[in-house]
C-alpha atoms as a PDB file:
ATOM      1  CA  UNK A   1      -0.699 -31.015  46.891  1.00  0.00           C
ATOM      2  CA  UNK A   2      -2.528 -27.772  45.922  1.00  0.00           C
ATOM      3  CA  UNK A   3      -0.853 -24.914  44.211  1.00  0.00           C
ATOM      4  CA  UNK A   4      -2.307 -21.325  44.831  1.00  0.00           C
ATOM      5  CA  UNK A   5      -2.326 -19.069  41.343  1.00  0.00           C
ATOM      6  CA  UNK A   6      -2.033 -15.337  42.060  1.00  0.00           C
ATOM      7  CA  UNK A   7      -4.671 -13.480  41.314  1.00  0.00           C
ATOM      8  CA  UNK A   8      -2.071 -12.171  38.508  1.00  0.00           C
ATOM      9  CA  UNK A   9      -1.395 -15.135  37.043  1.00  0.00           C
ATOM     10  CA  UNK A  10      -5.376 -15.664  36.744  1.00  0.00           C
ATOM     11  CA  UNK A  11      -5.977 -12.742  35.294  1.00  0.00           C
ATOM     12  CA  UNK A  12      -3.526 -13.352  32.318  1.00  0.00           C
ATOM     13  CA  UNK A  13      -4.495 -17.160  32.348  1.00  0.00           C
ATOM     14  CA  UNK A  14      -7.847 -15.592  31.439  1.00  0.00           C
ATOM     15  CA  UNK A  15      -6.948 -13.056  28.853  1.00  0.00           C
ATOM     16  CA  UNK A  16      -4.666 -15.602  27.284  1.00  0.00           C
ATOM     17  CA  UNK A  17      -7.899 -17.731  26.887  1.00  0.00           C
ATOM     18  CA  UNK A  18      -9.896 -14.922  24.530  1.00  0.00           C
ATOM     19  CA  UNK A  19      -6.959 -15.510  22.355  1.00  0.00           C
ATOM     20  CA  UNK A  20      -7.535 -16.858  18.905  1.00  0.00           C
ATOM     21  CA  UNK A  21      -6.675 -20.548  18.331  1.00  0.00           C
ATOM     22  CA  UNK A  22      -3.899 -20.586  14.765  1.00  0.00           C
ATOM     23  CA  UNK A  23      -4.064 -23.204  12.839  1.00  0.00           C
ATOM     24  CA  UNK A  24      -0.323 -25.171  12.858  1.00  0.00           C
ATOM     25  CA  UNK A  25       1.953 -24.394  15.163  1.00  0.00           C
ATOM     26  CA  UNK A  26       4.141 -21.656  12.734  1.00  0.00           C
ATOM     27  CA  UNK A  27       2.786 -18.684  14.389  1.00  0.00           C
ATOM     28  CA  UNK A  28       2.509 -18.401  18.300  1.00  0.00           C
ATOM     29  CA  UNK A  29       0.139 -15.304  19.324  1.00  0.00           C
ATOM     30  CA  UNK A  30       2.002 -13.582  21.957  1.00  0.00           C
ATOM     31  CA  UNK A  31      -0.164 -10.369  22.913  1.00  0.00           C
ATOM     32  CA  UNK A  32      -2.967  -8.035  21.675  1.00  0.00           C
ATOM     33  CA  UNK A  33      -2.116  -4.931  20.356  1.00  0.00           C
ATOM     34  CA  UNK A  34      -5.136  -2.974  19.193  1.00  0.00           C
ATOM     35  CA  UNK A  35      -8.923  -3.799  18.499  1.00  0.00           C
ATOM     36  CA  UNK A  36     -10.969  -2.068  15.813  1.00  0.00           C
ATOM     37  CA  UNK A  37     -15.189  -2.620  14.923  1.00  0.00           C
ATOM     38  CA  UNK A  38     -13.831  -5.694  12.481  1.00  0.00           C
ATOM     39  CA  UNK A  39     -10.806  -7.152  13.844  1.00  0.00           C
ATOM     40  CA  UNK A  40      -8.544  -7.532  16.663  1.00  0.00           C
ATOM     41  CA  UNK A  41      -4.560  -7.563  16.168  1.00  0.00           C
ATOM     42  CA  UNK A  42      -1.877  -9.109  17.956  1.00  0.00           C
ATOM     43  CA  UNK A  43       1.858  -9.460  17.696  1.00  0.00           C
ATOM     44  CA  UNK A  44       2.556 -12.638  16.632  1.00  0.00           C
ATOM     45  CA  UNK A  45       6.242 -14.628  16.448  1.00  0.00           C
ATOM     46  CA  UNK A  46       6.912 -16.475  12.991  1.00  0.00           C
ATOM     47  CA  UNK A  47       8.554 -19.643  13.971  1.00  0.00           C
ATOM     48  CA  UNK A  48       9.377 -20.686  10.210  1.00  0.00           C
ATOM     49  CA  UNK A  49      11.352 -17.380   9.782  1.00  0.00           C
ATOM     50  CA  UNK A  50      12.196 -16.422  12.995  1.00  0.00           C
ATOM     51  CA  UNK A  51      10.410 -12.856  13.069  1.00  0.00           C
ATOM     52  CA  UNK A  52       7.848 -10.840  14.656  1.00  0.00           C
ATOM     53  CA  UNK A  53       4.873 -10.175  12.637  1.00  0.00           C
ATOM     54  CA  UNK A  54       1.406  -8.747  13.276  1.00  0.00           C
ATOM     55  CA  UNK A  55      -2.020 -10.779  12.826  1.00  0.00           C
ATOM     56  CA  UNK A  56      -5.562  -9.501  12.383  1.00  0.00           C
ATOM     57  CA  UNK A  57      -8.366 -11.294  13.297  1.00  0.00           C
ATOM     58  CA  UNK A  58     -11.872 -11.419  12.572  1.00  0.00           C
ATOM     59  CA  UNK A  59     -14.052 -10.306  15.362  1.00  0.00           C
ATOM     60  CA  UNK A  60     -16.862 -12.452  13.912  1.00  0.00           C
ATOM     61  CA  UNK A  61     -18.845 -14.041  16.652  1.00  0.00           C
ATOM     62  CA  UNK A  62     -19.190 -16.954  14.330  1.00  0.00           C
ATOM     63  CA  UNK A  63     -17.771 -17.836  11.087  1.00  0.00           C
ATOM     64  CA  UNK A  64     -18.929 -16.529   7.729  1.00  0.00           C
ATOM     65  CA  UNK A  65     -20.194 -13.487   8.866  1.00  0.00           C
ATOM     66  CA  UNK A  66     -20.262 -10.010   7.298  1.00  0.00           C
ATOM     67  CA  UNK A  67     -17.176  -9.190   9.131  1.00  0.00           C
ATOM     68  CA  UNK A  68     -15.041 -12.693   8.029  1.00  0.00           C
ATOM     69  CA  UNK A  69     -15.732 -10.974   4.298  1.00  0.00           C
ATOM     70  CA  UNK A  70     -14.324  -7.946   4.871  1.00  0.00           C
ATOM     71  CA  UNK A  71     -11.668  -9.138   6.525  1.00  0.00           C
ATOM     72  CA  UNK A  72     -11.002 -10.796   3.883  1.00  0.00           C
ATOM     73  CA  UNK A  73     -11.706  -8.431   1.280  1.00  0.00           C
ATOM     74  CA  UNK A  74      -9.110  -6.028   2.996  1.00  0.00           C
ATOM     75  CA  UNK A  75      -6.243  -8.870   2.793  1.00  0.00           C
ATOM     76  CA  UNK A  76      -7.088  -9.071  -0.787  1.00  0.00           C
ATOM     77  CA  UNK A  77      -7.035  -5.253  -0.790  1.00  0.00           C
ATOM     78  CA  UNK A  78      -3.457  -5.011   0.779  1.00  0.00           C
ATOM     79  CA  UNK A  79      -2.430  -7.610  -1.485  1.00  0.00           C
ATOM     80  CA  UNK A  80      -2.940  -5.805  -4.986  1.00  0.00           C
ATOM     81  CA  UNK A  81      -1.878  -2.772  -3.290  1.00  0.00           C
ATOM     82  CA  UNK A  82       2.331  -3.513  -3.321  1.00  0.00           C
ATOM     83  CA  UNK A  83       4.020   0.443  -1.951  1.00  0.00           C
ATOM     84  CA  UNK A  84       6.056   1.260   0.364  1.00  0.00           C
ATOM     85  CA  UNK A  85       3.027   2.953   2.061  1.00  0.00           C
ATOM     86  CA  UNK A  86       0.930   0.142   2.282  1.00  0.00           C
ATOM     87  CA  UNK A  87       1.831  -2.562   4.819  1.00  0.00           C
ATOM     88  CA  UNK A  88       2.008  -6.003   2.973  1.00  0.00           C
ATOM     89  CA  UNK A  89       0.554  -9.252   3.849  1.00  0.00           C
ATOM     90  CA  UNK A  90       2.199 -12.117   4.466  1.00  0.00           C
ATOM     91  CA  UNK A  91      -0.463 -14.850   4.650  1.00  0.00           C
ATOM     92  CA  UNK A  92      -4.129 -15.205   5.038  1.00  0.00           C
ATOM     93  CA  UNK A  93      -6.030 -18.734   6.701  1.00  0.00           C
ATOM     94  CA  UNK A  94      -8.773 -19.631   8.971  1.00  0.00           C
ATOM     95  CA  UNK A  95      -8.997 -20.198  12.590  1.00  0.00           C
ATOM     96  CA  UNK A  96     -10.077 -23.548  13.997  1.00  0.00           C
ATOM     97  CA  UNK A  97     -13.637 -22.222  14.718  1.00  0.00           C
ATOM     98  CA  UNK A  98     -13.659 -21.129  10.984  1.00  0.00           C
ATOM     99  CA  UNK A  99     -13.139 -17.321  11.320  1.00  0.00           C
ATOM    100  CA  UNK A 100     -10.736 -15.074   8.997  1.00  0.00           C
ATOM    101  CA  UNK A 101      -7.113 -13.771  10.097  1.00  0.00           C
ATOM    102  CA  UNK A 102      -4.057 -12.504   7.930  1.00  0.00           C
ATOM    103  CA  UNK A 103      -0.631 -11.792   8.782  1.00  0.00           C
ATOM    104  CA  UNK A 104       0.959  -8.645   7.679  1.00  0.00           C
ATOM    105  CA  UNK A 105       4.159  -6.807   8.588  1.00  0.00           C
ATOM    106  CA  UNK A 106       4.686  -5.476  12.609  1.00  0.00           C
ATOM    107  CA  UNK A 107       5.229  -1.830  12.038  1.00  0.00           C
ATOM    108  CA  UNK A 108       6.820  -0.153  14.939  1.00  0.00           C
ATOM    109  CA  UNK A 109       6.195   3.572  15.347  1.00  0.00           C
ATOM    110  CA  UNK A 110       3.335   5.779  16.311  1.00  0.00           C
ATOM    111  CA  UNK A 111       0.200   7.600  14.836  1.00  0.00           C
ATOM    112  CA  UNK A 112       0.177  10.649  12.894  1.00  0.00           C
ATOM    113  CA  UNK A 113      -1.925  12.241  15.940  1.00  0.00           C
ATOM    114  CA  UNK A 114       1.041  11.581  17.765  1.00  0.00           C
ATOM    115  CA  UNK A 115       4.241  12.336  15.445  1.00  0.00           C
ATOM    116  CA  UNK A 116       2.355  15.540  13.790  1.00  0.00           C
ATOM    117  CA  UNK A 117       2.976  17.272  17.552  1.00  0.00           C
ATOM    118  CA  UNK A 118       6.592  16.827  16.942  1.00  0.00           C
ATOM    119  CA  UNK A 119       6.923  18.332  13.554  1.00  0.00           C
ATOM    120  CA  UNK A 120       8.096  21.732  13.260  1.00  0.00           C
ATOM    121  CA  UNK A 121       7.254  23.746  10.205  1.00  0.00           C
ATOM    122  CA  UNK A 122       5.509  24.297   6.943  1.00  0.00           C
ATOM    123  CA  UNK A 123       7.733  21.836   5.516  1.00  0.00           C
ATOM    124  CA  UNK A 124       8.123  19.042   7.752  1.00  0.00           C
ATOM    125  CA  UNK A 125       4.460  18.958   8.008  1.00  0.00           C
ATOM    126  CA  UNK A 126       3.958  18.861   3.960  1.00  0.00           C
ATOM    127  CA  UNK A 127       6.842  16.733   3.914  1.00  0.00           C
ATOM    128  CA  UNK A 128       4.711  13.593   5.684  1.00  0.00           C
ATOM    129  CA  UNK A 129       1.652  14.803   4.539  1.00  0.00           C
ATOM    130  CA  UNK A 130       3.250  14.321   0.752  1.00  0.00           C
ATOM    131  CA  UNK A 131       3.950  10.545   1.887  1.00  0.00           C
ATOM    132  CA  UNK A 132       0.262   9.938   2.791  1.00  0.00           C
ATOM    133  CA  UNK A 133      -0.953  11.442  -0.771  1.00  0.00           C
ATOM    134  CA  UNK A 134       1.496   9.601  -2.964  1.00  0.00           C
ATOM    135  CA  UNK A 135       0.409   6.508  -1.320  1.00  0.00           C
ATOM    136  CA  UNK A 136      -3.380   7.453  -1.976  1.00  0.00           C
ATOM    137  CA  UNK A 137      -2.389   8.199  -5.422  1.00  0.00           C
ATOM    138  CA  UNK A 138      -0.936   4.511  -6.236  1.00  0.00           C
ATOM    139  CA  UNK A 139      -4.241   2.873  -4.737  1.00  0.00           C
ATOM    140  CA  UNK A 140      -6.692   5.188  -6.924  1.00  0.00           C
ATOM    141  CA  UNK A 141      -4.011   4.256 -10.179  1.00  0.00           C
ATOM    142  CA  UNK A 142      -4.608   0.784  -9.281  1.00  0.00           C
ATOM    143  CA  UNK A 143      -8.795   1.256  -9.166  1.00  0.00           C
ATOM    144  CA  UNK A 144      -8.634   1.652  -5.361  1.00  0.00           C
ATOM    145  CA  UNK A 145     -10.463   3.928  -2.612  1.00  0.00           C
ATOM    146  CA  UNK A 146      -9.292   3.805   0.864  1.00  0.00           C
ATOM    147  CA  UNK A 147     -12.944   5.633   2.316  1.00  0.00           C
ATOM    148  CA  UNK A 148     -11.749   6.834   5.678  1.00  0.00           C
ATOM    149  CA  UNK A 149      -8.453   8.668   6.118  1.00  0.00           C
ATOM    150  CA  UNK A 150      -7.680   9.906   9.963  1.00  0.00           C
ATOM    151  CA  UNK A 151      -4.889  10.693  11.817  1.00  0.00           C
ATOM    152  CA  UNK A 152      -5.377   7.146  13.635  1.00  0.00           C
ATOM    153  CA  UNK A 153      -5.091   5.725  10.250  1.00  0.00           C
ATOM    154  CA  UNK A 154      -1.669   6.738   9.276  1.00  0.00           C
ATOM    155  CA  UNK A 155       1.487   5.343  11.052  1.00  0.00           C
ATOM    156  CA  UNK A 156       4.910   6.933  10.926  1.00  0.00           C
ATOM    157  CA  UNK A 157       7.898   4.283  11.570  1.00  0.00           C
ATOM    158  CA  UNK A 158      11.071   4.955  13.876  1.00  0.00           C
ATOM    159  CA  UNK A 159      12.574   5.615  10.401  1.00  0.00           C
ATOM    160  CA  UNK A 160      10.563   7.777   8.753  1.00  0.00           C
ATOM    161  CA  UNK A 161       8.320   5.720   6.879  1.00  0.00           C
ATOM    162  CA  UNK A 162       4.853   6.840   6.421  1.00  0.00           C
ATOM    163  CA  UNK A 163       2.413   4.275   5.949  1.00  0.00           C
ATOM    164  CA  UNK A 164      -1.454   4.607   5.384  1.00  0.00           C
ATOM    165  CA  UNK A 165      -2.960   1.635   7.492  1.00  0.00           C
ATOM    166  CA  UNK A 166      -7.035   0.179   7.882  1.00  0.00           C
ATOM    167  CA  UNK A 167      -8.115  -0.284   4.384  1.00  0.00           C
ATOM    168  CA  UNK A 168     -11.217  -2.530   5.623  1.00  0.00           C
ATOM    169  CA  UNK A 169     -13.512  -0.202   4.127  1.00  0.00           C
ATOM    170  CA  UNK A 170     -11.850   0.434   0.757  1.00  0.00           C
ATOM    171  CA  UNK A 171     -13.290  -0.437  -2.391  1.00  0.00           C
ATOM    172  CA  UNK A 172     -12.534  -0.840  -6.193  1.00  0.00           C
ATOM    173  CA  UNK A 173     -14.105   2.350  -7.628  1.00  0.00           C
ATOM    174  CA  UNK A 174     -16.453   0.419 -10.543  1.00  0.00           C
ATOM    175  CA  UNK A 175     -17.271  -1.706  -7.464  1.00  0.00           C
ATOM    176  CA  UNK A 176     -18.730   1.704  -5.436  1.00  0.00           C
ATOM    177  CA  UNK A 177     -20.351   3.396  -8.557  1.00  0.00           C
ATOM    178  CA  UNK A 178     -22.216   0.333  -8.765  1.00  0.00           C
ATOM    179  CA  UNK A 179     -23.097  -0.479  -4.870  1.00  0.00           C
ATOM    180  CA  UNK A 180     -26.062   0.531  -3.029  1.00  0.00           C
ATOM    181  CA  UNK A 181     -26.109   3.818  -0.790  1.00  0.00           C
ATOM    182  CA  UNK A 182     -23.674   2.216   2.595  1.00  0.00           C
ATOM    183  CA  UNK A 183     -22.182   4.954   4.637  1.00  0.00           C
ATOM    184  CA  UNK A 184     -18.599   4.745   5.517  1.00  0.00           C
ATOM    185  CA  UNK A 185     -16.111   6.700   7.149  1.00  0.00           C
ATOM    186  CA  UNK A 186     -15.414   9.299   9.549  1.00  0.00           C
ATOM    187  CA  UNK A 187     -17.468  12.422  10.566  1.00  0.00           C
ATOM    188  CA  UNK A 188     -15.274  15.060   9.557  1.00  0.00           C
ATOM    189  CA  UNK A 189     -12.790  13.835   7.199  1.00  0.00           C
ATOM    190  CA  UNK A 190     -15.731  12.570   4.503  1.00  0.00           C
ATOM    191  CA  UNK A 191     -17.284  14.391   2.336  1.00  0.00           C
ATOM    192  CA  UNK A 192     -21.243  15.528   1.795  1.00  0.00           C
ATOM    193  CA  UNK A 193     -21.586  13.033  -0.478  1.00  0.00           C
ATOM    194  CA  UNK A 194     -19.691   9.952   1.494  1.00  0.00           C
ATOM    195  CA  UNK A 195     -22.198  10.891   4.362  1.00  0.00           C
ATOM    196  CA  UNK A 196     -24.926  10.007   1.426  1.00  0.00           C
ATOM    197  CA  UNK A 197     -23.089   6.935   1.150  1.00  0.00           C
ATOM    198  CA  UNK A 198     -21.748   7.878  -2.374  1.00  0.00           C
ATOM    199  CA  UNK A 199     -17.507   7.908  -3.019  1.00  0.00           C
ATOM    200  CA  UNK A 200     -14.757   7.892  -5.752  1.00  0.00           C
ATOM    201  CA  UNK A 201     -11.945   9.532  -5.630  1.00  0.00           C
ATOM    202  CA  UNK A 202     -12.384  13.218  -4.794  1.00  0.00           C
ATOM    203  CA  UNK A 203     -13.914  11.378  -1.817  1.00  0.00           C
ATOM    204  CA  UNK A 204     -10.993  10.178  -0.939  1.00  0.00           C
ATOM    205  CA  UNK A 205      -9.333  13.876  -2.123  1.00  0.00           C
ATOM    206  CA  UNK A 206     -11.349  15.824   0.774  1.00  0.00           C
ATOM    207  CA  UNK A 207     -10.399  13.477   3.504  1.00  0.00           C
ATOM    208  CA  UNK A 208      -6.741  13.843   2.431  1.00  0.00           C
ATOM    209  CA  UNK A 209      -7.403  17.626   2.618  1.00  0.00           C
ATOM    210  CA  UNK A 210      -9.348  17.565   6.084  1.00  0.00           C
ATOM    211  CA  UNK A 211      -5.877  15.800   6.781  1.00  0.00           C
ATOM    212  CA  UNK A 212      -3.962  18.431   6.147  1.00  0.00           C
ATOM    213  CA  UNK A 213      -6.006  20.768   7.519  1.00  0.00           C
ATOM    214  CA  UNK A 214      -5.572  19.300  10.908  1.00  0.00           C
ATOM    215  CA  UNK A 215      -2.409  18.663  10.740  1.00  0.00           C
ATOM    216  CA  UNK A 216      -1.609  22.547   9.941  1.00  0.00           C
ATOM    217  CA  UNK A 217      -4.324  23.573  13.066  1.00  0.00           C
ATOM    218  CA  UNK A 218      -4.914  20.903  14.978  1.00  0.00           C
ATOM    219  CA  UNK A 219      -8.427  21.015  14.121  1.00  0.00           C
ATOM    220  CA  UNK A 220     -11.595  19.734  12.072  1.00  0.00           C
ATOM    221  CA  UNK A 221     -12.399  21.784   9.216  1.00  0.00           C
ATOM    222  CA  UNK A 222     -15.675  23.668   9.371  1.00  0.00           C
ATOM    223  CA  UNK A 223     -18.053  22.965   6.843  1.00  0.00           C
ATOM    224  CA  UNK A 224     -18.063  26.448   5.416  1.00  0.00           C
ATOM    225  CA  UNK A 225     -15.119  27.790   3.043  1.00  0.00           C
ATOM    226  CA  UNK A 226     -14.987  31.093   4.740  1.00  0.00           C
ATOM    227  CA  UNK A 227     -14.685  29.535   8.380  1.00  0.00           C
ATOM    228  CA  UNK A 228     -12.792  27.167   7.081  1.00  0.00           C
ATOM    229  CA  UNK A 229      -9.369  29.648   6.129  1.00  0.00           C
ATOM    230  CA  UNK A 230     -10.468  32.093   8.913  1.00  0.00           C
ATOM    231  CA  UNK A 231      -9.206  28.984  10.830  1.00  0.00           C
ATOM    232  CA  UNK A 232      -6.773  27.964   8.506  1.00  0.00           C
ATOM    233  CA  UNK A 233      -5.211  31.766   8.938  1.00  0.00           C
ATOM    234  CA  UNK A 234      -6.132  32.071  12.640  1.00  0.00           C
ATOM    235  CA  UNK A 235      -3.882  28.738  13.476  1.00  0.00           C
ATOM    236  CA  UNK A 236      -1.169  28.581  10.751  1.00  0.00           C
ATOM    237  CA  UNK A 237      -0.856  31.450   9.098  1.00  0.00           C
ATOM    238  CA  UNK A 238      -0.026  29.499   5.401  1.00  0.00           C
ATOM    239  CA  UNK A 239       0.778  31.236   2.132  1.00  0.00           C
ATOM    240  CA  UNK A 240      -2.268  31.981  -0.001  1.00  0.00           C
ATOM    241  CA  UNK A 241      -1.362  29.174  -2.209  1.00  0.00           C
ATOM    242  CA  UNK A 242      -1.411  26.684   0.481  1.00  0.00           C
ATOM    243  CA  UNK A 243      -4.797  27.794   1.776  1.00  0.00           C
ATOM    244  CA  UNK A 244      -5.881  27.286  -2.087  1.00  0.00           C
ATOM    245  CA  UNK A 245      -4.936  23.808  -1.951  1.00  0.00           C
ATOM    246  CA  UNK A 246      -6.101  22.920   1.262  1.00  0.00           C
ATOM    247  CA  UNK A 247      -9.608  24.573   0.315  1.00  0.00           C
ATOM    248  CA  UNK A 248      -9.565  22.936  -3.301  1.00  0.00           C
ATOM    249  CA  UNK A 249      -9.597  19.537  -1.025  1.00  0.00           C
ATOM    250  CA  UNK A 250     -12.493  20.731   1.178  1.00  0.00           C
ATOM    251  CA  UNK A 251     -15.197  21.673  -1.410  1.00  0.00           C
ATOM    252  CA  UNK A 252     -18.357  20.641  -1.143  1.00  0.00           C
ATOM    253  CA  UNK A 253     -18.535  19.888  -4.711  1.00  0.00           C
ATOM    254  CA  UNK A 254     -16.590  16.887  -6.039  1.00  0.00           C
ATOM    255  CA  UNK A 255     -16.474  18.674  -9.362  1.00  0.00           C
ATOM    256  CA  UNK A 256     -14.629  21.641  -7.425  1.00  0.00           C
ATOM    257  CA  UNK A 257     -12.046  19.460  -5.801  1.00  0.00           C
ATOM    258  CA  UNK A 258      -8.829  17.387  -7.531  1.00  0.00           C
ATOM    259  CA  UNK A 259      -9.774  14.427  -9.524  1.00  0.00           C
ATOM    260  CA  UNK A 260      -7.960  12.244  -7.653  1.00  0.00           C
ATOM    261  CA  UNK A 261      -4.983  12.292  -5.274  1.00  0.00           C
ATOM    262  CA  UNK A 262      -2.546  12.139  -7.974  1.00  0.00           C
ATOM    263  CA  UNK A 263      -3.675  15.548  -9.068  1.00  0.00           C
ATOM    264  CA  UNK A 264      -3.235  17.465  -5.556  1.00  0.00           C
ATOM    265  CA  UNK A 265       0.442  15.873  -5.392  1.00  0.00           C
ATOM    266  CA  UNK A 266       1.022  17.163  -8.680  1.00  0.00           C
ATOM    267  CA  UNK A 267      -0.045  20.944  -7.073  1.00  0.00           C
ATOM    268  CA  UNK A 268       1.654  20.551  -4.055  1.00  0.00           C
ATOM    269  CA  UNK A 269       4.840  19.593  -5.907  1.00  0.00           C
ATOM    270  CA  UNK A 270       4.602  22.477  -7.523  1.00  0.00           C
ATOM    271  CA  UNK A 271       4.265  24.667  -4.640  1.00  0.00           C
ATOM    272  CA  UNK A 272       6.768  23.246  -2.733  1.00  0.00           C
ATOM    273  CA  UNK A 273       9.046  23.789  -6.115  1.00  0.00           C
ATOM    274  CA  UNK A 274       7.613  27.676  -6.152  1.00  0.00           C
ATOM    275  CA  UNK A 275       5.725  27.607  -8.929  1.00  0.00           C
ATOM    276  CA  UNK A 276       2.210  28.385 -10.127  1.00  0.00           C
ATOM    277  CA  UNK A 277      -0.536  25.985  -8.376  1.00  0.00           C
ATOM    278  CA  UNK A 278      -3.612  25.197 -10.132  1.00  0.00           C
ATOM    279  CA  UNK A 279      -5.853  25.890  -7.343  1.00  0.00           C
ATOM    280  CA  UNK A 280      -4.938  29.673  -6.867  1.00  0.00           C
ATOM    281  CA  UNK A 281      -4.956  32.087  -9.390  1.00  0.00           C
ATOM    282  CA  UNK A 282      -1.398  34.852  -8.686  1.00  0.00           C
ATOM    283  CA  UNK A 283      -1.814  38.382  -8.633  1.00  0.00           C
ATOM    284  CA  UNK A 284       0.935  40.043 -10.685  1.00  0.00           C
ATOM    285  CA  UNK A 285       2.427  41.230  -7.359  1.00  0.00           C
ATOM    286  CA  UNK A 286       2.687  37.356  -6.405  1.00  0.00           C
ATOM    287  CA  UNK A 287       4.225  36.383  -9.942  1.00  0.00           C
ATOM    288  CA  UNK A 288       7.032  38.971  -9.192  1.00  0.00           C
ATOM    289  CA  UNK A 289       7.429  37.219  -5.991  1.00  0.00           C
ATOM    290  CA  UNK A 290       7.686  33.748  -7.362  1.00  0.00           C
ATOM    291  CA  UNK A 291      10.031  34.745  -9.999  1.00  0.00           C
ATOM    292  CA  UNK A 292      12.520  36.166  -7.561  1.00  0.00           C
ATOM    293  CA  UNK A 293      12.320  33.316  -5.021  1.00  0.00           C
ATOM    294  CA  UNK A 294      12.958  30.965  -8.012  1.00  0.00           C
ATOM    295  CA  UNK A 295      15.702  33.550  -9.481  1.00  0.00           C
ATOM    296  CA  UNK A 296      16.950  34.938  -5.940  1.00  0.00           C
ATOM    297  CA  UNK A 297      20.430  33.282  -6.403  1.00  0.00           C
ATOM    298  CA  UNK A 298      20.949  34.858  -9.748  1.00  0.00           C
ATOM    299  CA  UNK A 299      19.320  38.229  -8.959  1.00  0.00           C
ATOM    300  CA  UNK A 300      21.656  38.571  -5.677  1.00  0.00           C
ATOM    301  CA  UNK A 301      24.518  37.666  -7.399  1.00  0.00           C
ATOM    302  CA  UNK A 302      24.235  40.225 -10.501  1.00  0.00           C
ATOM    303  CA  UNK A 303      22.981  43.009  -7.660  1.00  0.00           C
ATOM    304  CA  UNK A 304      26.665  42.301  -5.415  1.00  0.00           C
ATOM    305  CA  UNK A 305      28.612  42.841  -8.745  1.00  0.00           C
ATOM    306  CA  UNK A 306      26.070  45.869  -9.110  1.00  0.00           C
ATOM    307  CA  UNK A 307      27.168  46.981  -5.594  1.00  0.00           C
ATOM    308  CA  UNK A 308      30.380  46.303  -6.316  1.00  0.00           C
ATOM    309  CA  UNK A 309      31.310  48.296  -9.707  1.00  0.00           C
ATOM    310  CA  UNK A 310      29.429  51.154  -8.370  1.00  0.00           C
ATOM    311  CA  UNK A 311      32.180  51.044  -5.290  1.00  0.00           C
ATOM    312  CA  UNK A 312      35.005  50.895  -7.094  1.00  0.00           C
ATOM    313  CA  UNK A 313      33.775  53.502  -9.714  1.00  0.00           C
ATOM    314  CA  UNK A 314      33.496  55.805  -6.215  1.00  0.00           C
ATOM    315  CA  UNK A 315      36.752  55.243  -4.892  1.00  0.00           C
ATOM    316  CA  UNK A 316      38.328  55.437  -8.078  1.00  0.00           C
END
C-alpha cells in the first residue's frame, strides 16, 4: 500500500531534518526561533524538568571551528555574568557531529525596536533605558564588554523585565587591550575607535548612548555633536541636561565620554532625582530652577499660608 505525504507534510519533514541532533533524549528540539552569523536558536522542551527552554547552536559547518569557540566563549560569558539582565544558562554539550550548543532560559517578550514604540514619555523611555545601563554596569564590574549594543539586542519581557541579550562578541577587557586590531559591532552604535577594532568600556558607553539616542528620536546619531542635538532637539525636545548626557555618550573621544557605564547611571540618577549632572554645567537661572523643583512642595506650601495671612489681614 502507498501512502501519499502532502506537499505540507514534506516540507516540514524537510525542515525538521536541518534540525540539530541532542545528545540524550532530555531535551526534544521543537522549532527554530531565530538565526544569527554564529548560531541558530530553537525552543526546546526539558523533559527532566518539565519546561520550555531555549537552545543555541553553533552554525559551524564542521566541528571545532572559529564559530564552536565563540559559542562557547559566550556560554562561559553568560555564565560569570549572574543579573537579572542577563539571561542565564542552563547547560552547555556537544552535538553528535561534534558542534557547540547551550541551553539558556526562553524569554518571552519582544525587542526594544518594538516595545520603545509603545512607551510614552521622557520617563518611561529613561525608565528601560536605566535597565539596559545597570545591566552594562554589572558586566564592566565583573571585567566584561558586551561590544555591540542595538535595539535587536535588548529584549523586554511580558513583565517588564529588561534583559540585554547576544553577548557572542563580548570580551574580558585585559583580554581586548591585549588582542590584535578585530572589528566588531554595529555601524552606528560603535565608536571611532571600535571601527579601528580597539574597545573598553567607554566603547561600550557610546553604544549605550547611540541607544538612547534612538530611542528618544527614532534615529542614528550623526557623527557630528552639533547635528547630533539639532536632531536630538528637532525630535524630542529633552532638557539641556539630558542632551548633555546623551552627547557625553556620543563623543568621539573616549577620554570625553563616562568611564564606564556605571558612571552614566550614576548621572542619570541624578537627573532623574533633579540634581546637578556631571555632564552639563547649570547656569544660575537653571540652579534656581532645580532648587524649586526639588523644594516646590515646601515653597507652595509657605506661599498658601503667605496668601492666606495676607487675606485674612484684608478682611479683617
Amino acid at each position: 500500500m502507498t501512502t501519499w505525504l502532502s506537499n505540507t507534510v514534506v516540507d516540514h519533514l524537510r525542515v525538521v531534518a536541518t534540525w540539530p541532533e541532542l545528545p540524550g533524549d532530555r531535551y526534544v528540539i521543537e522549532r527554530p526561533i531565530g538565526r544569527g552569523g554564529m548560531g541558530t536558536v530553537y525552543v526546546a522542551r526539558d523533559t527532566l524538568l518539565e519546561r520550555d527552554v531555549a537552545i543555541k547552536v553553533s552554525n559551524a559547518p564542521v566541528a571545532g571551528s572559529g564559530l564552536d569557540e565563540r559559542l562557547r566563549q559566550e556560554a562561559q560569558v553568560l555564565a560569570r555574568l549572574e543579573h537579572p539582565g542577563i539571561v542565564p544558562v542552563h547547560d552547555a554539550g556537544q552535538l553528535a557531529d561534534g558542534r557547540m550548543f547551550y541551553v539558556m532560559k526562553l524569554v518571552h517578550g519582544e525587542t526594544l525596536s518594538a516595545h520603545t514604540k509603545r512607551l510614552l514619555g521622557e520617563a518611561a523611555i529613561l525608565g528601560v533605558f536605566e535597565r539596559v545601563t545597570e545591566t552594562i554596569a554589572f558586566a564592566h564590574e565583573a571585567g566584561v564588554i558586551h561590544r555591540d549594543l542595538k535595539p535587536s539586542n535588548v529584549m523586554v519581557g511580558r513583565f517588564g523585565e529588561v534583559l540585554v541579550l547576544d553577548w557572542g562578541v563580548a570580551k574580558a577587557i585585559e583580554e581586548e587591550a591585549a588582542a590584535s586590531a578585530t572589528r566588531v559591532g554595529t555601524p552606528g552604535f560603535m565608536p571611532p575607535e571600535q571601527a579601528r577594532g580597539e574597545a573598553t568600556s567607554t566603547s561600550d558607553v557610546f553604544a549605550l548612548g547611540a541607544l538612547l539616542f534612538w530611542m528618544l528620536t527614532d534615529a542614528m546619531p550623526p557623527p557630528a555633536r552639533d547635528d547630533a542635538l539639532r536632531v536630538l532637539n528637532a525630535a524630542a525636545r529633552p532638557p539641556r541636561r539630558l542632551a548633555a548626557i546623551v552627547l557625553k555618550c556620543l563623543a568621539s573621544e573616549p577620554s570625553d565620554r563616562y568611564s564606564n557605564a556605571a558612571a552614566l547611571a550614576a548621572d542619570l540618577a541624578r537627573y532623574r532625582a533633579g540634581q546637578p549632572v556631571a555632564a552639563h554645567r547649570e547656569t544660575t537661572l537653571e540652579r534656581i530652577g532645580l532648587w524649586f523643583i526639588k523644594y516646590r512642595t515646601f515653597i507652595l506650601l509657605v506661599a498658601a499660608y503667605l496668601v492666606m495671612r495676607a487675606m485674612f489681614a484684608f478682611v479683617r
